[in-house]
N, C-alpha and C. Protein backbone atom coordinates (compact mmCIF):
# COMPACT_ATOMS: atom_id res chain seq x y z
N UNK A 1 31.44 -25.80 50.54
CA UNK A 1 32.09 -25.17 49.40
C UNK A 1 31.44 -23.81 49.14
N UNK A 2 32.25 -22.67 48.92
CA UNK A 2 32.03 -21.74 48.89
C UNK A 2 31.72 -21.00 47.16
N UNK A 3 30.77 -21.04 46.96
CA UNK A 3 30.18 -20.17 45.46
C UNK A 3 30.65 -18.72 45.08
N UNK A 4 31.33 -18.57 44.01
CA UNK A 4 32.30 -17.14 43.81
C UNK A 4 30.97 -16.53 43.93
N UNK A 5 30.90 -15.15 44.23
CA UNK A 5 29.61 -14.43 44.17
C UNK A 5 29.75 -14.09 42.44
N UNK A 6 30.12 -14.21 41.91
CA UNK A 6 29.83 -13.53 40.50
C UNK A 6 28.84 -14.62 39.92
N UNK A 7 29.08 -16.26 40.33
CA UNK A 7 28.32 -17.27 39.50
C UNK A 7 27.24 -17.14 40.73
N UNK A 8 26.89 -16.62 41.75
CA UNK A 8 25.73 -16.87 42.53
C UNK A 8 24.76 -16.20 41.65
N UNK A 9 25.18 -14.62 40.97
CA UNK A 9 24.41 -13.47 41.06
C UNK A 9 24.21 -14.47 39.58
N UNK A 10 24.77 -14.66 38.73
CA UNK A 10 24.21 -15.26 37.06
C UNK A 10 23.05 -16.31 37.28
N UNK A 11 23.42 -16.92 38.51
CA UNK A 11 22.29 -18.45 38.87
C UNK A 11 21.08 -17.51 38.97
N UNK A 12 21.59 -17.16 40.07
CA UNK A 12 19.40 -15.92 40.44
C UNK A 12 19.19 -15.13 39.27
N UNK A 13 19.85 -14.48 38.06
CA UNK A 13 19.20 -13.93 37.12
C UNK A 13 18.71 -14.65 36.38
N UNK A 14 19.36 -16.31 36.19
CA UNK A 14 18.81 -17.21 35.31
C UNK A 14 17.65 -17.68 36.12
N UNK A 15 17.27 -17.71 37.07
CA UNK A 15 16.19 -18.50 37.90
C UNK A 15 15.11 -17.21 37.97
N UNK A 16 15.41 -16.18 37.58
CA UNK A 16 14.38 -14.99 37.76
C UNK A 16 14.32 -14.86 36.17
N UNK A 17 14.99 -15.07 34.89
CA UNK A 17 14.33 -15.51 33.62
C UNK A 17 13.56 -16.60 33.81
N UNK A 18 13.82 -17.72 34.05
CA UNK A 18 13.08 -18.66 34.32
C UNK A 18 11.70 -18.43 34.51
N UNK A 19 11.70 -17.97 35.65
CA UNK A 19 10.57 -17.72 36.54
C UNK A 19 9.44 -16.55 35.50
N UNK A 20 10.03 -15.64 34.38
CA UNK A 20 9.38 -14.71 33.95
C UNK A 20 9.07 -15.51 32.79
N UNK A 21 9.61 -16.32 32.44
CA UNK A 21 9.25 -17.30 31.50
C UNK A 21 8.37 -17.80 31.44
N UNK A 22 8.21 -18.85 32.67
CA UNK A 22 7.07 -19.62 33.15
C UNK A 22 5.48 -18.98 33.20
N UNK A 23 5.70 -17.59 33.54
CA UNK A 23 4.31 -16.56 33.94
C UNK A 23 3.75 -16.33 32.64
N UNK A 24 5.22 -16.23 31.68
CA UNK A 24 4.65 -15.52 30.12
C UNK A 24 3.74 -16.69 29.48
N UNK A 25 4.41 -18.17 29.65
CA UNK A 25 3.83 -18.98 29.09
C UNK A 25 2.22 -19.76 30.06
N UNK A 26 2.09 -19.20 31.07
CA UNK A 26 1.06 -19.53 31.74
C UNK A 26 0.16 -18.43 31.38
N UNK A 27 0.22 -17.39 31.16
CA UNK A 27 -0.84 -16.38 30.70
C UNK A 27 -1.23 -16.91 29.07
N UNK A 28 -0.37 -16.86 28.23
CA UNK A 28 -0.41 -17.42 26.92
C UNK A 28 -1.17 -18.76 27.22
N UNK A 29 -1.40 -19.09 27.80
CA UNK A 29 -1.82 -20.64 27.88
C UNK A 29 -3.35 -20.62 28.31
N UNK A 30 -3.64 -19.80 29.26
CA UNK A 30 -4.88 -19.56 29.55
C UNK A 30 -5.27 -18.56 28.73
N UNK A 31 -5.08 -17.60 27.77
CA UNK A 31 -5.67 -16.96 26.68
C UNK A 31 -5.73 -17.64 25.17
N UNK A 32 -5.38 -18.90 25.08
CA UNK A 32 -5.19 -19.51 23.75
C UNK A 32 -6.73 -19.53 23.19
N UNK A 33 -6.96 -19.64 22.07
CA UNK A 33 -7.99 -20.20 21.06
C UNK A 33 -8.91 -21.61 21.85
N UNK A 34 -10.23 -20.92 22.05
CA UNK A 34 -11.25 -21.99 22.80
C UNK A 34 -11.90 -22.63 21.53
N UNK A 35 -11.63 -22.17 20.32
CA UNK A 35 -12.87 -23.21 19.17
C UNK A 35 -13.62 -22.47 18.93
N UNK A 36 -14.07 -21.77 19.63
CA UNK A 36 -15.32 -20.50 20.05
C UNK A 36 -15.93 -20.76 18.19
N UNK A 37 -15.53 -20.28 17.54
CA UNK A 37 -15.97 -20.34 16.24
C UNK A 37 -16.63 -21.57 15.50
N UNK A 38 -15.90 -23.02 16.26
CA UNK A 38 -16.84 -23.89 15.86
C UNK A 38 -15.84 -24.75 14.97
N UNK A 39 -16.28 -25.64 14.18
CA UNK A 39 -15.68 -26.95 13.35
C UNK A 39 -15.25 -25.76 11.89
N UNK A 40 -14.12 -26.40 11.03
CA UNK A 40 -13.83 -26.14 9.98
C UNK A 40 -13.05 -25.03 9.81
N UNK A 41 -13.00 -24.25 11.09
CA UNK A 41 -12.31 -23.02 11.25
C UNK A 41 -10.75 -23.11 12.23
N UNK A 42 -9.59 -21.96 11.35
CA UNK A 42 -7.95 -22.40 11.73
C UNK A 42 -7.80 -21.22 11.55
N UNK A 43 -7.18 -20.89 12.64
CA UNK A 43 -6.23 -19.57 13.29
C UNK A 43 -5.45 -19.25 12.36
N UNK A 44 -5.70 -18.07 11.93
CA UNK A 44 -5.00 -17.77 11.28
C UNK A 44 -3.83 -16.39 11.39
N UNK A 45 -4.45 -15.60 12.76
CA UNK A 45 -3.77 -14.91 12.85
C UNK A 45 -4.25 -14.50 14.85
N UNK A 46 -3.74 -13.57 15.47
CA UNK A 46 -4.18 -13.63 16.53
C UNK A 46 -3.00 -12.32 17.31
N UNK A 47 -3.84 -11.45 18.22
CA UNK A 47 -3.14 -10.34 19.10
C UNK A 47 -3.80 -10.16 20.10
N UNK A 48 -2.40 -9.08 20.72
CA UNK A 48 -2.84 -9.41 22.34
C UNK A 48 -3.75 -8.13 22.34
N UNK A 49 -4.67 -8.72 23.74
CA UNK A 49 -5.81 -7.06 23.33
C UNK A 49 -5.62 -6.73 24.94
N UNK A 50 -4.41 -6.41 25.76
CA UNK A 50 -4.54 -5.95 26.95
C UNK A 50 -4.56 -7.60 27.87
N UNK A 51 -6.05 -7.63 28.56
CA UNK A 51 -5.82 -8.86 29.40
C UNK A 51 -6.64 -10.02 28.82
N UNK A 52 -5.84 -10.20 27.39
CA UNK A 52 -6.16 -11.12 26.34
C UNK A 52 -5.96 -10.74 25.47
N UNK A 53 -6.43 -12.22 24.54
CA UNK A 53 -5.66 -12.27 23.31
C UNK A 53 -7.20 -11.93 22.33
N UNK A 54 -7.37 -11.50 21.13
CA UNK A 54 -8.08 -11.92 19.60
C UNK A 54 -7.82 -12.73 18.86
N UNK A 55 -8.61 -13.54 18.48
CA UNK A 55 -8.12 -14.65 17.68
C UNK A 55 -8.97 -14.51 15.87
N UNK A 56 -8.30 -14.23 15.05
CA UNK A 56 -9.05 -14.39 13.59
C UNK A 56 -8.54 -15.67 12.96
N UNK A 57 -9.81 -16.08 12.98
CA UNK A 57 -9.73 -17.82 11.87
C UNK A 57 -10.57 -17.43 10.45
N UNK A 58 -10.36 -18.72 9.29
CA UNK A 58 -10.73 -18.75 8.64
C UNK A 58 -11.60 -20.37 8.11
N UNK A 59 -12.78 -20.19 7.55
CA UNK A 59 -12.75 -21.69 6.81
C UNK A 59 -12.40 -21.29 5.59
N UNK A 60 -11.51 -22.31 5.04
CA UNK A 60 -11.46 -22.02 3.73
C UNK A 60 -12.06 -22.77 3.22
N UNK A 61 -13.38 -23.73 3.22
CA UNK A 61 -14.35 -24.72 2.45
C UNK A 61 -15.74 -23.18 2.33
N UNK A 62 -15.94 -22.62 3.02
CA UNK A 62 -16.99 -21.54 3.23
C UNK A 62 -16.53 -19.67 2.47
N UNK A 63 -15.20 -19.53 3.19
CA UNK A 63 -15.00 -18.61 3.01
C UNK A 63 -15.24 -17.05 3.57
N UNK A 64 -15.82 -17.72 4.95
CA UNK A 64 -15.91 -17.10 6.40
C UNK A 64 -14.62 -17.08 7.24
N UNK A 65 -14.94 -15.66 7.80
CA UNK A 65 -13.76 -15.22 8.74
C UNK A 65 -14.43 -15.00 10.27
N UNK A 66 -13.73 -15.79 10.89
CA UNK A 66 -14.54 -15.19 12.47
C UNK A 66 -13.62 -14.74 13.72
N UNK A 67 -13.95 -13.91 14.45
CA UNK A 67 -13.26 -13.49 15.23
C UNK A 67 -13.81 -13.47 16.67
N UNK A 68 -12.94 -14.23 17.79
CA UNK A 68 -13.37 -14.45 19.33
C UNK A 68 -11.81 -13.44 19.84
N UNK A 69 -12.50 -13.13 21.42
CA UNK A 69 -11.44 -12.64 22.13
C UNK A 69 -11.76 -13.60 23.58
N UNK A 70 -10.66 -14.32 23.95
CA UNK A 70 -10.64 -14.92 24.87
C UNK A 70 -9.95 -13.91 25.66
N UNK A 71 -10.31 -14.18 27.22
CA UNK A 71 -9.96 -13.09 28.09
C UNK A 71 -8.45 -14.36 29.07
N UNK A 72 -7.69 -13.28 29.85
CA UNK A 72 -6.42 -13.93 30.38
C UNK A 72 -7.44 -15.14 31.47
N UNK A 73 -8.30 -14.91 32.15
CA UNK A 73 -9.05 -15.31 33.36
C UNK A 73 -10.14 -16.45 32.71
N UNK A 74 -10.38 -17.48 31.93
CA UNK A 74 -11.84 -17.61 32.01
C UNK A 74 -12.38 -18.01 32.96
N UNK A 75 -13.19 -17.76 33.24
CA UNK A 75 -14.17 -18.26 34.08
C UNK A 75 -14.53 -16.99 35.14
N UNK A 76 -13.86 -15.73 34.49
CA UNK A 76 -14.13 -14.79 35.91
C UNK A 76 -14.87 -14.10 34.75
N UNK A 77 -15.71 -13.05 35.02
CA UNK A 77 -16.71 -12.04 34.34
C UNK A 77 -15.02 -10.92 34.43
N UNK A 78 -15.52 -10.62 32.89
CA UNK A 78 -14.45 -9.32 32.52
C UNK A 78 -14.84 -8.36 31.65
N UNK A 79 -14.59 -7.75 31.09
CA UNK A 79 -15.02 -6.94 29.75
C UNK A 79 -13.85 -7.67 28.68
N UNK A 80 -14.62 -7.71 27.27
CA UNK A 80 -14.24 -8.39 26.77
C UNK A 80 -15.12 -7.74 25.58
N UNK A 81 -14.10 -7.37 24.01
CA UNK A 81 -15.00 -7.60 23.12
C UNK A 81 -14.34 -7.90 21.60
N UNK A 82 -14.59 -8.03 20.64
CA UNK A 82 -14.45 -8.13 19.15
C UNK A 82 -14.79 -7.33 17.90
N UNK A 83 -14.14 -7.66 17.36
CA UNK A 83 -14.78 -6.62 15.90
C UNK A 83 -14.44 -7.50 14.58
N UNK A 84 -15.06 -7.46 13.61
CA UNK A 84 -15.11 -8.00 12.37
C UNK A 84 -15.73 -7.40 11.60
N UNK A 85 -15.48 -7.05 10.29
CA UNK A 85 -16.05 -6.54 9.07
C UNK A 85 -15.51 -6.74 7.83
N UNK A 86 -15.86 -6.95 6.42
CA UNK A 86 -15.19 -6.84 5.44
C UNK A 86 -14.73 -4.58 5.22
N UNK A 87 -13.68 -4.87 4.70
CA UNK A 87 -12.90 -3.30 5.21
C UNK A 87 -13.59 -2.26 4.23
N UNK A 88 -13.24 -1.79 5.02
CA UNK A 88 -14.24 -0.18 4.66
C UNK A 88 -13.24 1.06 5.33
N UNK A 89 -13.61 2.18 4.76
CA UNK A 89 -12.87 2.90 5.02
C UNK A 89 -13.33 4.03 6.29
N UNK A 90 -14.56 3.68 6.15
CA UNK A 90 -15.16 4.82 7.68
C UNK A 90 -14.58 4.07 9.12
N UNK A 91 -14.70 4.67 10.28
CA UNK A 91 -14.72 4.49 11.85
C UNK A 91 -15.96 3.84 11.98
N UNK A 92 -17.36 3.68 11.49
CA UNK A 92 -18.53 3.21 12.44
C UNK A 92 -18.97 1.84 12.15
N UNK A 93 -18.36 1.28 13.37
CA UNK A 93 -19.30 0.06 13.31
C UNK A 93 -20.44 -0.17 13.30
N UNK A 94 -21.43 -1.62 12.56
CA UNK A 94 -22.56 -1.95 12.95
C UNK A 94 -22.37 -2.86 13.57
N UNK A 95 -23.79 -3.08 14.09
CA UNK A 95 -24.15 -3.93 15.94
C UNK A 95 -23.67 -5.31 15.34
N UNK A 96 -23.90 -5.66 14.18
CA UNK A 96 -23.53 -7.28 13.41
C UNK A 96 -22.10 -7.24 13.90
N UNK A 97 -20.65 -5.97 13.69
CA UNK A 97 -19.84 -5.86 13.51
C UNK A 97 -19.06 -6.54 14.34
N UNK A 98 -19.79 -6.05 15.86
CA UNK A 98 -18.86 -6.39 16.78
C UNK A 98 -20.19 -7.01 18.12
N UNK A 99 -19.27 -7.32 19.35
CA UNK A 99 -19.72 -7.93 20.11
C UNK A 99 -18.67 -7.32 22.05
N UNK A 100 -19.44 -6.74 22.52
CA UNK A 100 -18.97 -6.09 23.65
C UNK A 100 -19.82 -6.32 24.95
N UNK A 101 -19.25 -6.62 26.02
CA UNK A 101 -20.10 -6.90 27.20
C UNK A 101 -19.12 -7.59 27.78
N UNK A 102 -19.52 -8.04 29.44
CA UNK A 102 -19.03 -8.26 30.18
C UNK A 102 -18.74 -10.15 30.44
N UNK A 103 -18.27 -10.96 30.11
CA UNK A 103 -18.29 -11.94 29.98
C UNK A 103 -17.62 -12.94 30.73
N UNK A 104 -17.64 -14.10 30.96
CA UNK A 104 -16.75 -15.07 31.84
C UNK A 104 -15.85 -16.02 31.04
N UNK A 105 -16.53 -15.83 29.78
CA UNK A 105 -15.09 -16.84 28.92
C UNK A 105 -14.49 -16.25 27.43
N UNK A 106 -15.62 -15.79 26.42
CA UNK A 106 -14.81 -14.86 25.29
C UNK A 106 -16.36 -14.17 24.85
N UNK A 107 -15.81 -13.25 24.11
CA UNK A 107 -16.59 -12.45 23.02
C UNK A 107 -16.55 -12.88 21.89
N UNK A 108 -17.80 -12.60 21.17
CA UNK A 108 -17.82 -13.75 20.20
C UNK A 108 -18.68 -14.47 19.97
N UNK A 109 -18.57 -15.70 18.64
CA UNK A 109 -17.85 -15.27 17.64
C UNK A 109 -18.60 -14.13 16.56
N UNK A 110 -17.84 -13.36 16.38
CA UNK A 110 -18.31 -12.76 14.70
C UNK A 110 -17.65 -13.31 13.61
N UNK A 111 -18.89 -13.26 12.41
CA UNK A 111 -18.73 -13.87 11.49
C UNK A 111 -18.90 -12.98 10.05
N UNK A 112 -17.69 -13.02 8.99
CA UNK A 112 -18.03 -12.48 7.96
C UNK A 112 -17.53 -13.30 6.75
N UNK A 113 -18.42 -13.28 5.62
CA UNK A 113 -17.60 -13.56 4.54
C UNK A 113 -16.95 -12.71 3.99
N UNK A 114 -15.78 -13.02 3.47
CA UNK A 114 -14.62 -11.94 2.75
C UNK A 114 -14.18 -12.28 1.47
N UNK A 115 -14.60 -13.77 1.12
CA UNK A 115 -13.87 -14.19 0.01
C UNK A 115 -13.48 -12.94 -0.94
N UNK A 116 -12.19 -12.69 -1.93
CA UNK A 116 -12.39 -11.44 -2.43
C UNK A 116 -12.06 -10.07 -1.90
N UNK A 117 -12.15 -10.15 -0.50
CA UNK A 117 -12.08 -9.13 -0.10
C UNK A 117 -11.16 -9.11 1.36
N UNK A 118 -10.61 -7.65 1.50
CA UNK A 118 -9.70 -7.36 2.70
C UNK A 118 -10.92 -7.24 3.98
N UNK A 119 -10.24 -7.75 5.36
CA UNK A 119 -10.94 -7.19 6.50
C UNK A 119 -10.31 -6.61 7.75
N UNK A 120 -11.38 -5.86 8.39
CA UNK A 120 -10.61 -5.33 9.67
C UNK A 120 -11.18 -5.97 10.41
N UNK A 121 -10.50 -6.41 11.80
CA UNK A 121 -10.96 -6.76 12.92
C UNK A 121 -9.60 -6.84 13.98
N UNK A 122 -10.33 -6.61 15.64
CA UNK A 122 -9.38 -7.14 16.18
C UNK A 122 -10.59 -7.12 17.62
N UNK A 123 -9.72 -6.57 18.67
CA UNK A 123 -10.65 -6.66 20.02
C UNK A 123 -10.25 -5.83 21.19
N UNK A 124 -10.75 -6.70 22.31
CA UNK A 124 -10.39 -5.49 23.27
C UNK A 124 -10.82 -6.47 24.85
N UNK A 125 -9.55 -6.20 25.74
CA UNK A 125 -10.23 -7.41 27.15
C UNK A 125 -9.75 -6.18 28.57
N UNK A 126 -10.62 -6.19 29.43
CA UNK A 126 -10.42 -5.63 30.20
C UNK A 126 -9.87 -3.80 30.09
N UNK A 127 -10.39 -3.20 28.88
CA UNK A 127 -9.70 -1.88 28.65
C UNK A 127 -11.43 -1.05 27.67
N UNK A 128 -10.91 -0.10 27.60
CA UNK A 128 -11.68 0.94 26.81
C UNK A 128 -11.15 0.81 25.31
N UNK A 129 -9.90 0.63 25.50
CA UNK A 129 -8.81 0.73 24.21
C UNK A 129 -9.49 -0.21 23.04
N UNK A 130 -9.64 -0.29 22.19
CA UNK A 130 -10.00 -1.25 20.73
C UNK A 130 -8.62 -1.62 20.35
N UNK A 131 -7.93 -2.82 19.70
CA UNK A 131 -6.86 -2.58 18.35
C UNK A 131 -7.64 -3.17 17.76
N UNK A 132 -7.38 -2.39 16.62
CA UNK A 132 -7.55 -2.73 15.32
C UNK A 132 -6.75 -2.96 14.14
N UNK A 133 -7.18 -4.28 13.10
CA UNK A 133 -6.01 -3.94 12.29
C UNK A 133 -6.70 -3.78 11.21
N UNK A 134 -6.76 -2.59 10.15
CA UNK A 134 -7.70 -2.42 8.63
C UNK A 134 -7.14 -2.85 7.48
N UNK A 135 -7.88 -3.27 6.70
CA UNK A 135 -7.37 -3.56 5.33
C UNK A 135 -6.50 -4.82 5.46
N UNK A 136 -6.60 -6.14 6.09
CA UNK A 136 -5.85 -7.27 6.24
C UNK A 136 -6.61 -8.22 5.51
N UNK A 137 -5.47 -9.50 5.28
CA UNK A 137 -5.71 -10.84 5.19
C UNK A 137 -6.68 -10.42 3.90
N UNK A 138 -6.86 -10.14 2.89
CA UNK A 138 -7.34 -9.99 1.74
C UNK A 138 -7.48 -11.21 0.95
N UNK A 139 -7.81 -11.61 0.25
CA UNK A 139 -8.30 -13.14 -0.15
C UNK A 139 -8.55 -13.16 -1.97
């Protein structure tokens, strides 16, 4: 039996979504939230930083915010880093702030209390680039 070419060409675009599907959700899957932060702490928000994701949790029994960057690869050494602070309006981080180096599973965790207050943080995997987001998640 012979297949009209018009339904051949719709099958291979659906099998090549498919297929881009599958990659999106296998990268997402190996960059998810490791715990890194520890017991009592829930995701609360999270972006992609290049070849990985940032993850910002909160406890709300404490009133600490912490932030890990899991890289797309674990287990391979990458650059990889984080940032956390209650918000401020200058560019300069302190060394507490953030956490940068070359790593095999995440950066991390930093820890701040915010109760009260707005924070910036975000990260950075495999790039020079930082994102950042300022003045968030205010409490």
């Amino acid at each position: 039996m012979r297949i009209p070419r018009r339904l051949a060409s719709a099958a291979a675009v659906l099998g090549l979504t498919a297929a881009g599907m599958t990659l999106t959700v296998g990268t997402a899957e190996a960059a998810s939230y490791n715990g890194g932060c520890g017991s009592g702490y829930s995701v609360i928000n999270s972006m992609d930083v290049g070849d990985g994701n940032t993850f910002l949790t909160y406890n709300s029994s404490t009133g600490y915010n912490c932030v890990v960057t899991v890289g797309d690869a674990p287990g391979t050494r990458q650059v990889l880093g984080t940032n956390l602070r209650r918000h401020r309006t200058d560019n300069v981080w302190k060394s507490s702030e953030y956490d940068n180096g070359v790593y095999n599973y995440y950066a991390g965790p930093i820890y701040v209390y915010a109760k009260g207050s707005c924070i910036d943080w975000g990260g950075h995997a495999a790039s020079a680039y930082t994102r950042i987001d300022y003045g968030v998640h205010c409490s």
